[in-house]
Protein backbone atom coordinates (compact mmCIF):
# COMPACT_ATOMS: atom_id res chain seq x y z
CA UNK A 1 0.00 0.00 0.00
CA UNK A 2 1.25 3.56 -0.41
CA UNK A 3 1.29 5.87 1.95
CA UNK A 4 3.77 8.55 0.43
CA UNK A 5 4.27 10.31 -3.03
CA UNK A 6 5.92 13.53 -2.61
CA UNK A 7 8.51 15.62 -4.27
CA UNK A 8 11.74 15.59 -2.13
CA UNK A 9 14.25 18.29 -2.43
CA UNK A 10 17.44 16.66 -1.63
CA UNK A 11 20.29 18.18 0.17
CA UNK A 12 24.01 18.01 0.49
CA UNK A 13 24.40 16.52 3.78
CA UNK A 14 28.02 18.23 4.87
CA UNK A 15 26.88 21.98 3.45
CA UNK A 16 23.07 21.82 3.27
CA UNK A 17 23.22 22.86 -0.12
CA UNK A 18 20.80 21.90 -2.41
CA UNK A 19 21.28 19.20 -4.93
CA UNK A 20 17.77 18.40 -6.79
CA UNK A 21 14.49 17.00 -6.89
CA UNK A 22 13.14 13.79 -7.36
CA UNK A 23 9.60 12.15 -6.86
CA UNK A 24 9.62 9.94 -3.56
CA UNK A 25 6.85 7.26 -3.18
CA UNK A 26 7.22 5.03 -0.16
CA UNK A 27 4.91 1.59 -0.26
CA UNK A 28 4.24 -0.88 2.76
CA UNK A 29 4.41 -4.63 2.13
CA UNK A 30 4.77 -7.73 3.27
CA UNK A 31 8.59 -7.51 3.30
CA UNK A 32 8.51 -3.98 5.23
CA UNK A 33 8.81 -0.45 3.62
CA UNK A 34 9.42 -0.10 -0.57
CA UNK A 35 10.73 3.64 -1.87
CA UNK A 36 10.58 4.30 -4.90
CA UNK A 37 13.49 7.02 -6.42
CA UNK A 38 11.93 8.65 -9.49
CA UNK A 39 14.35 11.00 -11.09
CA UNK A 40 11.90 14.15 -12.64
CA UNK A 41 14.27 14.70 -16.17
CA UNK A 42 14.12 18.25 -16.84
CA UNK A 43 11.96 19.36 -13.54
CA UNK A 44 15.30 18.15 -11.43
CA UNK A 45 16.92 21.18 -11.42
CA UNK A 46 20.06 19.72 -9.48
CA UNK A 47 22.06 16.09 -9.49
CA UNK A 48 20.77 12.90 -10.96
CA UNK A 49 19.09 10.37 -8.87
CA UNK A 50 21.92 8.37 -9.59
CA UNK A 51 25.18 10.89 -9.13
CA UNK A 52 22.83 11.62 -5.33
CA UNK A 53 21.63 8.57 -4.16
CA UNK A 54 23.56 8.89 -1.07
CA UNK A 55 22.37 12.24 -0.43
CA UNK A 56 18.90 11.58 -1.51
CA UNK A 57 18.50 8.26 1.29
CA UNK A 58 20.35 10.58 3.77
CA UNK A 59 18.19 13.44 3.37
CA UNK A 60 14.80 11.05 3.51
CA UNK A 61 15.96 9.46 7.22
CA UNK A 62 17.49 12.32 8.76
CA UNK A 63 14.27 13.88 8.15
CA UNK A 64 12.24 11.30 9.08
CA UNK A 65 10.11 11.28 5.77
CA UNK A 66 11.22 7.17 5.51
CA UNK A 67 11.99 5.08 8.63
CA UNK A 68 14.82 2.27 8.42
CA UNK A 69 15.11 0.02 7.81
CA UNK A 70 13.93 0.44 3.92
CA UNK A 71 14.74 -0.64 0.53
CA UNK A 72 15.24 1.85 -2.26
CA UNK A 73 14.69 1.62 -5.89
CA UNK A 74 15.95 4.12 -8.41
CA UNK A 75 13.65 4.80 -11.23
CA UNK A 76 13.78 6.68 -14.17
CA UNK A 77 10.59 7.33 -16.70
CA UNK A 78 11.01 5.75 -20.14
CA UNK A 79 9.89 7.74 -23.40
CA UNK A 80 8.54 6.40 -26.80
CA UNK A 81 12.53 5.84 -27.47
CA UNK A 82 12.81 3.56 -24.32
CA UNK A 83 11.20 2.00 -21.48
CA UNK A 84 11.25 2.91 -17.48
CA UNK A 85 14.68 1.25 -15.98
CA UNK A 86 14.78 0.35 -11.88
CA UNK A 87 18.06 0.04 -9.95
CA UNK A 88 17.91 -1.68 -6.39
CA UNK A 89 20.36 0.85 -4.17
CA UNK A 90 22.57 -1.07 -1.45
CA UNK A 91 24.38 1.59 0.37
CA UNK A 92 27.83 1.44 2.06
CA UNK A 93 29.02 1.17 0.22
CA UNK A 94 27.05 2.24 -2.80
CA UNK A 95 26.31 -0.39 -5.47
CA UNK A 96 23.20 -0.95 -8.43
CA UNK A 97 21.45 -4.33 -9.13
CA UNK A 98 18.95 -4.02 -12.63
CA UNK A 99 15.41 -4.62 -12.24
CA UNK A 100 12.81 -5.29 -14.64
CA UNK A 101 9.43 -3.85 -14.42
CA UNK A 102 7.96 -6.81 -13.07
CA UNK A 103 10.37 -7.27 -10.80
CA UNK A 104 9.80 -3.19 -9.47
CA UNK A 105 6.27 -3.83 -8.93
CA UNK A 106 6.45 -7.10 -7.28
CA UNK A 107 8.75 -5.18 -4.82
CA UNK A 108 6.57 -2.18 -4.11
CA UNK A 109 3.37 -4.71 -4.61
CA UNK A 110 1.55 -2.20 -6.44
CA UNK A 111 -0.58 -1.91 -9.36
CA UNK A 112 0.52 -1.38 -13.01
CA UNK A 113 -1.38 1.97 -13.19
CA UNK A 114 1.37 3.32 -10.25
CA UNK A 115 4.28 2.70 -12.56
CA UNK A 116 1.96 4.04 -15.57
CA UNK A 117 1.43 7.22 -13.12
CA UNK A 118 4.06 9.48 -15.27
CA UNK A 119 5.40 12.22 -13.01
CA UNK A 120 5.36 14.98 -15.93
CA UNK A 121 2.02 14.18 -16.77
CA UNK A 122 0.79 14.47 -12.85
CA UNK A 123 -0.42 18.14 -11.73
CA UNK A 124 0.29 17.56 -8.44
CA UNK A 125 3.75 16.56 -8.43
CA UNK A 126 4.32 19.08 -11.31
CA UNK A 127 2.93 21.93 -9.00
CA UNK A 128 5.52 20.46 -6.01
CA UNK A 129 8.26 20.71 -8.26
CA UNK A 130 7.62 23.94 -9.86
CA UNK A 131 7.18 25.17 -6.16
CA UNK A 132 10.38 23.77 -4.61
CA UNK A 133 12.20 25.24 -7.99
CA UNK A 134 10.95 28.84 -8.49
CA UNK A 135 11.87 29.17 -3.98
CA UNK A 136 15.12 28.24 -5.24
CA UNK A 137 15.72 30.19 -8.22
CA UNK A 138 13.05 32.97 -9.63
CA UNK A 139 14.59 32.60 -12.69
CA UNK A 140 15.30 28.75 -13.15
CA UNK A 141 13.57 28.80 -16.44
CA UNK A 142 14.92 31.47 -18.16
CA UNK A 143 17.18 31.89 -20.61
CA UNK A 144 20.99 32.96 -19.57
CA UNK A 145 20.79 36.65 -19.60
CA UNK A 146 23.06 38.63 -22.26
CA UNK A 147 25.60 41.16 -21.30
CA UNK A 148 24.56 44.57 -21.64
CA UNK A 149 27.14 44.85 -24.87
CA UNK A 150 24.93 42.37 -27.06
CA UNK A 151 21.37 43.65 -25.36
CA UNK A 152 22.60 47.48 -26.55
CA UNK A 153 23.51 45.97 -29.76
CA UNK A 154 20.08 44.08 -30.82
CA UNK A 155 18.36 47.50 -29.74
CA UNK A 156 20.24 49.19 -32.02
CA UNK A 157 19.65 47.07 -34.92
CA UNK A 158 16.02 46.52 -34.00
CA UNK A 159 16.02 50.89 -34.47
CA UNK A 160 17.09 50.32 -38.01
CA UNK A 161 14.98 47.62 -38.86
CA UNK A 162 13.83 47.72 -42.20
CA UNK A 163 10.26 45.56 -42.24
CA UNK A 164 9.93 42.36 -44.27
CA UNK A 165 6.32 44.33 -45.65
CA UNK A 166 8.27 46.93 -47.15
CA UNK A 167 10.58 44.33 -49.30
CA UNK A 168 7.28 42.42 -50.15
CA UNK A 169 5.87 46.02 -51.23
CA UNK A 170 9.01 46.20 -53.70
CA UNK A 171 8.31 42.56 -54.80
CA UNK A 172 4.59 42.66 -55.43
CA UNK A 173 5.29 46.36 -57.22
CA UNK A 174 7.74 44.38 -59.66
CA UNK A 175 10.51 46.14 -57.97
CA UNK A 176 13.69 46.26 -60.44
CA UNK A 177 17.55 45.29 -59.02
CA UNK A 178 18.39 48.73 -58.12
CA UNK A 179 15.29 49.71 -56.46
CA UNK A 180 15.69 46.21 -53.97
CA UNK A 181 19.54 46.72 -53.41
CA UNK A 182 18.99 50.83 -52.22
CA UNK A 183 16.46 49.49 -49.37
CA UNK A 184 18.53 46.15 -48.25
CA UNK A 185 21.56 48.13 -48.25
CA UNK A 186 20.07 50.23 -45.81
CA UNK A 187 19.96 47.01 -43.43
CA UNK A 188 21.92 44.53 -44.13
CA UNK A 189 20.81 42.71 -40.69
CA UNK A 190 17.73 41.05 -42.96
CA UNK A 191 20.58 39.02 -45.14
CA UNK A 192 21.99 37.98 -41.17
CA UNK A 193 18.52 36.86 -40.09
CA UNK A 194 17.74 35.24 -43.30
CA UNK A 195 21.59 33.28 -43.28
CA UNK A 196 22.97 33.49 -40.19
CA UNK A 197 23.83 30.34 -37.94
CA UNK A 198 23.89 30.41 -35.05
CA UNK A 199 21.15 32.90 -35.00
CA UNK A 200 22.34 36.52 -34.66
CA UNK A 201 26.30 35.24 -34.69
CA UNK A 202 27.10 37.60 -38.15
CA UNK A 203 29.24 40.27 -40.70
CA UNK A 204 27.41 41.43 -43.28
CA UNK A 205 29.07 43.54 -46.25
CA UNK A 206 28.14 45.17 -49.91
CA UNK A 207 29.46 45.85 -52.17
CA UNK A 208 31.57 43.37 -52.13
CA UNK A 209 34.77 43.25 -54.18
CA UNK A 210 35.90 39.87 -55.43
CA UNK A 211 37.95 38.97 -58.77
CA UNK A 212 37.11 41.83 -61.10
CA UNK A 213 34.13 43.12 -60.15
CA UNK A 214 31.78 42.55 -56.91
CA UNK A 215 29.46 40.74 -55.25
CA UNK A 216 26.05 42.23 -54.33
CA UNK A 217 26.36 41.47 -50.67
CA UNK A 218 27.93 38.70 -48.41
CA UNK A 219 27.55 37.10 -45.19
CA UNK A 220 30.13 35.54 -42.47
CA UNK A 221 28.56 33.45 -39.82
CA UNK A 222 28.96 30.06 -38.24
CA UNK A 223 30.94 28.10 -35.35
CA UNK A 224 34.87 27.24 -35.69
CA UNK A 225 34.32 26.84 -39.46
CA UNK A 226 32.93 30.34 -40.87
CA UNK A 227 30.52 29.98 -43.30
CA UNK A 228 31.67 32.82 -46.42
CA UNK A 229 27.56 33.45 -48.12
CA UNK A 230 27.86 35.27 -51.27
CA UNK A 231 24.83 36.92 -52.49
CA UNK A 232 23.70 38.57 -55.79
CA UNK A 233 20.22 40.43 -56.04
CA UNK A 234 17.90 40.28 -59.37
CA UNK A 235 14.76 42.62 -59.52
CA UNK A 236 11.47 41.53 -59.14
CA UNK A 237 10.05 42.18 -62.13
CA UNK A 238 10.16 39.14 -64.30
CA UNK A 239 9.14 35.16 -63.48
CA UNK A 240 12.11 33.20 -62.17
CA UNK A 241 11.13 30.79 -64.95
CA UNK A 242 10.34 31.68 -68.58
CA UNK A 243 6.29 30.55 -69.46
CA UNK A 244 7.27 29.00 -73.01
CA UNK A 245 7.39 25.82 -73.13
CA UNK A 246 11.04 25.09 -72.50
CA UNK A 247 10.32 26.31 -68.86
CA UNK A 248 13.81 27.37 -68.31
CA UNK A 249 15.25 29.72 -65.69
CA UNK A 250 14.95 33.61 -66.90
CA UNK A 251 18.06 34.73 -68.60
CA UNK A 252 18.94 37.66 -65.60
CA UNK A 253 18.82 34.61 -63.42
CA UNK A 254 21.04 32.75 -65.71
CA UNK A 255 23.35 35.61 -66.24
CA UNK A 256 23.88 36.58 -62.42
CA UNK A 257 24.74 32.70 -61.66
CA UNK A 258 27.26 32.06 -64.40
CA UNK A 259 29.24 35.25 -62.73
CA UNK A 260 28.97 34.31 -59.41
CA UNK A 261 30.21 30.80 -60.24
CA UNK A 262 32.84 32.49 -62.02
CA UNK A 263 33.72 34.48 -59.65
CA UNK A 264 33.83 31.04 -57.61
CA UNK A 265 35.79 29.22 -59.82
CA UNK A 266 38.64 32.42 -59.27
CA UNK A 267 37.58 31.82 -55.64
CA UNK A 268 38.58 27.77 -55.28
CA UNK A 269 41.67 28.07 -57.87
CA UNK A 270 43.14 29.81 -54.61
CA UNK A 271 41.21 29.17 -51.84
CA UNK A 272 44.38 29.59 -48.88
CA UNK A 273 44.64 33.65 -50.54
CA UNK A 274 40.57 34.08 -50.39
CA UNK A 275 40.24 32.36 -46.57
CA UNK A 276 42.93 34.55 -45.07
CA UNK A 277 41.59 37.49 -46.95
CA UNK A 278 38.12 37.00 -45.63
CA UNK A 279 39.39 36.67 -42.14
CA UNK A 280 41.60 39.66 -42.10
CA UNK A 281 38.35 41.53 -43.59
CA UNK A 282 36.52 40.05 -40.43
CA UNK A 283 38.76 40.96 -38.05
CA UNK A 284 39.07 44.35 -39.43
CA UNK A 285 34.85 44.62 -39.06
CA UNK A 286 34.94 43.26 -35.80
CA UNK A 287 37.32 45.85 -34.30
CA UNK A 288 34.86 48.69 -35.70
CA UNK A 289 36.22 49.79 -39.08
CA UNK A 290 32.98 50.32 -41.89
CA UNK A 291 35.15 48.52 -44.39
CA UNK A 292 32.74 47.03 -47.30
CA UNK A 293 29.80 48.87 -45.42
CA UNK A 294 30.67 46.40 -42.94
CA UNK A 295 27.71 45.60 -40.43
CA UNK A 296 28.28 43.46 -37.16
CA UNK A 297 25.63 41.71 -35.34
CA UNK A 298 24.67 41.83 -31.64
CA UNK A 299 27.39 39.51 -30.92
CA UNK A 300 30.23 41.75 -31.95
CA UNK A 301 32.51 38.62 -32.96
CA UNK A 302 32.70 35.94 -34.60
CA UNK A 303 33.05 32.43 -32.72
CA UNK A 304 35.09 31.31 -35.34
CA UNK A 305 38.81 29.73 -35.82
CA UNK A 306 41.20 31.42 -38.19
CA UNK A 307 43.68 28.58 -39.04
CA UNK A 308 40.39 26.10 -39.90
CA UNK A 309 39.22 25.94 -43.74
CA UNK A 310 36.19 27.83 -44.50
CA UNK A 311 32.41 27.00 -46.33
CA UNK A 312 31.61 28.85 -49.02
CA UNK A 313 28.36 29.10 -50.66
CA UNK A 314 26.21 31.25 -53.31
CA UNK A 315 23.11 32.26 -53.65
CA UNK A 316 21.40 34.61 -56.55
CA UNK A 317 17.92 35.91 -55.79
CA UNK A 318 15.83 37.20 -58.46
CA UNK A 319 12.48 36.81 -60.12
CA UNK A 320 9.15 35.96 -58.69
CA UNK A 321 7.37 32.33 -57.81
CA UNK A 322 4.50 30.67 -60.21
CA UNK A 323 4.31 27.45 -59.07
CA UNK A 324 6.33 26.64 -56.18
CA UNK A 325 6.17 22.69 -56.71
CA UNK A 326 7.46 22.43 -59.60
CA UNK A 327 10.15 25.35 -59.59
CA UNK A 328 11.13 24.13 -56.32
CA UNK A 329 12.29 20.78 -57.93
CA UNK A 330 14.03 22.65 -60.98
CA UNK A 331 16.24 25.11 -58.28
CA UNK A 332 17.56 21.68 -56.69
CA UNK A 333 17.87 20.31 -59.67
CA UNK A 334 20.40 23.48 -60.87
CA UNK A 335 21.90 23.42 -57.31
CA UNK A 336 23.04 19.82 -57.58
CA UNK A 337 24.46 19.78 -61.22
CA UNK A 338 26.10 23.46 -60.94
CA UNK A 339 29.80 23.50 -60.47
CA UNK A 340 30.53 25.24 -57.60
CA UNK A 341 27.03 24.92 -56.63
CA UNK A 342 24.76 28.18 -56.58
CA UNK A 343 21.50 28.18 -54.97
CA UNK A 344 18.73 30.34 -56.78
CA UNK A 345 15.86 31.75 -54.77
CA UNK A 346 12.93 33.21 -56.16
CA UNK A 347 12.00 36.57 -53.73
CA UNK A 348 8.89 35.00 -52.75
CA UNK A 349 10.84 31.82 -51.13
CA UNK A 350 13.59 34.38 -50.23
CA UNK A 351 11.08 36.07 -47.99
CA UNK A 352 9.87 33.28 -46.05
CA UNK A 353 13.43 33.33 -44.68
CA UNK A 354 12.36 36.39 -42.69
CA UNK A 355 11.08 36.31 -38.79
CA UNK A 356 10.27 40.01 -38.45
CA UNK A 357 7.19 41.76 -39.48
């Protein structure tokens, strides 16, 4: 019979400081007093069951919540990945015998529905938990807070914000090239949210120059490999693909990838040259100078490693979408037979990259 199921915040028994939660259900039987050790996953805010058990079986008879003698049981809640496991806990000194489930009830000489009983799915022991947390830390479930440098940052660039309705304005409108690049290049944080990963982690520059001429705009990002993003921008006033019968990609498309790859071919002849240009260029923009109309994101740096090789990758947007089925198949079709490759967006996919308003 039970005649305990509580949430039981467990202490360090030398400092008193705490350690974690866990779900404690205590059973009488035939063969004298069960517990049951149910670790709560992402509601422990402390230890594991397991790295505390010592602490936990302490903390439960110095308190006289379980009276010796008592046998323990460590439990931990299966998902749709894996089934519930049971340890039975022999202190001093510490040591772990598997159980199966059948073997766990017989012990605690319960029903099924007790094991089937899912702390995360049980209000009660949810509200405990949430309790004994937020007395511990306000906070426990927010985020890490960001230093003042990046929070000053993202206001800033949030000021500037041009809105994703005004580019889809320019689209709809049948926008040409030149009228598209004079209101990106006023915020060159939309090619960042659209490219960057991590999110916000970014350099973005236009005007870029590269071989002899330059590159609409382009985009370092990424972890200990940087990611190089070259972009070129088409207008809006044409179909990406042509309506005749051929149903081929519109020739301003065409154009603007064969000189980007180009430009990529000059780029992987001598790749060493172009990946310690690229990071000197970053290191200039992260130190502050407005080289290439060079625009930094809230992060101020990049988290990435000089001496490693670098990704580079293409992308020409231009044209709007007819039928998004079948043009989607064509782009990944050009993407996987170009040479390097170039991805081709249509402004109406290029916009759904966009989170703001």
């Amino acid at each position: 019979m039970k005649h305990l199921d509580i949430v039981h915040s467990f202490q360090d028994r030398q400092t008193n400081a705490s350690r974690g939660l866990c779900r404690v259900r205590s059973f009488a039987t035939i063969s004298g007093t069960v517990v049951l050790l149910t670790d709560l996953g992402d509601k422990n805010d402390g230890q594991s069951v397991t790295n505390a058990v010592e602490s936990v079986v302490g903390s439960l008879l110095e308190l006289g919540i379980v009276i010796a003698p008592a046998t323990f049981i460590e439990h931990y809640e299966g998902n749709v990945f894996r089934g519930d496991t049971f340890d039975l806990v022999t202190l001093s000194p510490t040591s772990w015998k598997s159980l199966s489930r059948d073997e766990a009830l017989r012990l605690i000489g319960g029903e099924a529905s007790e094991l089937d009983d899912r702390s995360d799915s049980n209000p009660r022991i949810v509200e405990q938990a949430d309790r004994l947390r937020f007395r511990r830390n306000p906070f426990v479930d927010s985020p890490s807070p960001e230093s003042n440098d990046v929070i000053k940052r993202k206001l800033q660039i949030i000021d500037g914000m041009i809105s994703k309705r005004a580019v889809e304005d320019l689209v709809h409108a049948g926008a040409g090239e030149q009228q598209l690049q004079r209101l990106l290049k006023t915020d060159l944080s939309i090619f960042g949210e659209a490219y960057a990963k991590p999110d916000d982690e970014y350099i973005c520059f236009s005007e870029f120059p590269l071989a002899d001429g330059a590159v609409d705009f382009v985009v370092l990002t990424g972890r200990s490999r940087m990611d190089v993003i070259l972009v070129e921008v088409k207008g809006a006033n044409f179909n990406l693909f042509n309506s005749n019968h051929y149903g081929a990609f519109n020739h301003k498309v065409i154009e603007a990838a064969t000189q980007i790859q180009k430009r990529l071919g000059e780029i992987f002849r001598d790749l060493e040259s172009f990946r310690q240009h690229v990071h000197q260029l970053r290191h200039r923009a992260e130190i502050g100078e407005a080289i290439h109309n060079a625009f930094v994101g809230p992060y101020h740096r990049l988290q990435v490693d000089p001496k490693k090789d670098i990704n580079v990758r293409s992308v020409v947007i231009g044209g709007r979408t007819v039928n998004d089925v079948e043009e989607s198949t064509k782009r990944q079709d050009y993407e996987a037979r170009s040479t390097p490759p170039v991805r081709i967006e249509s402004w109406n996919t290029w916009l759904r990259r966009l989170q703001r308003a």
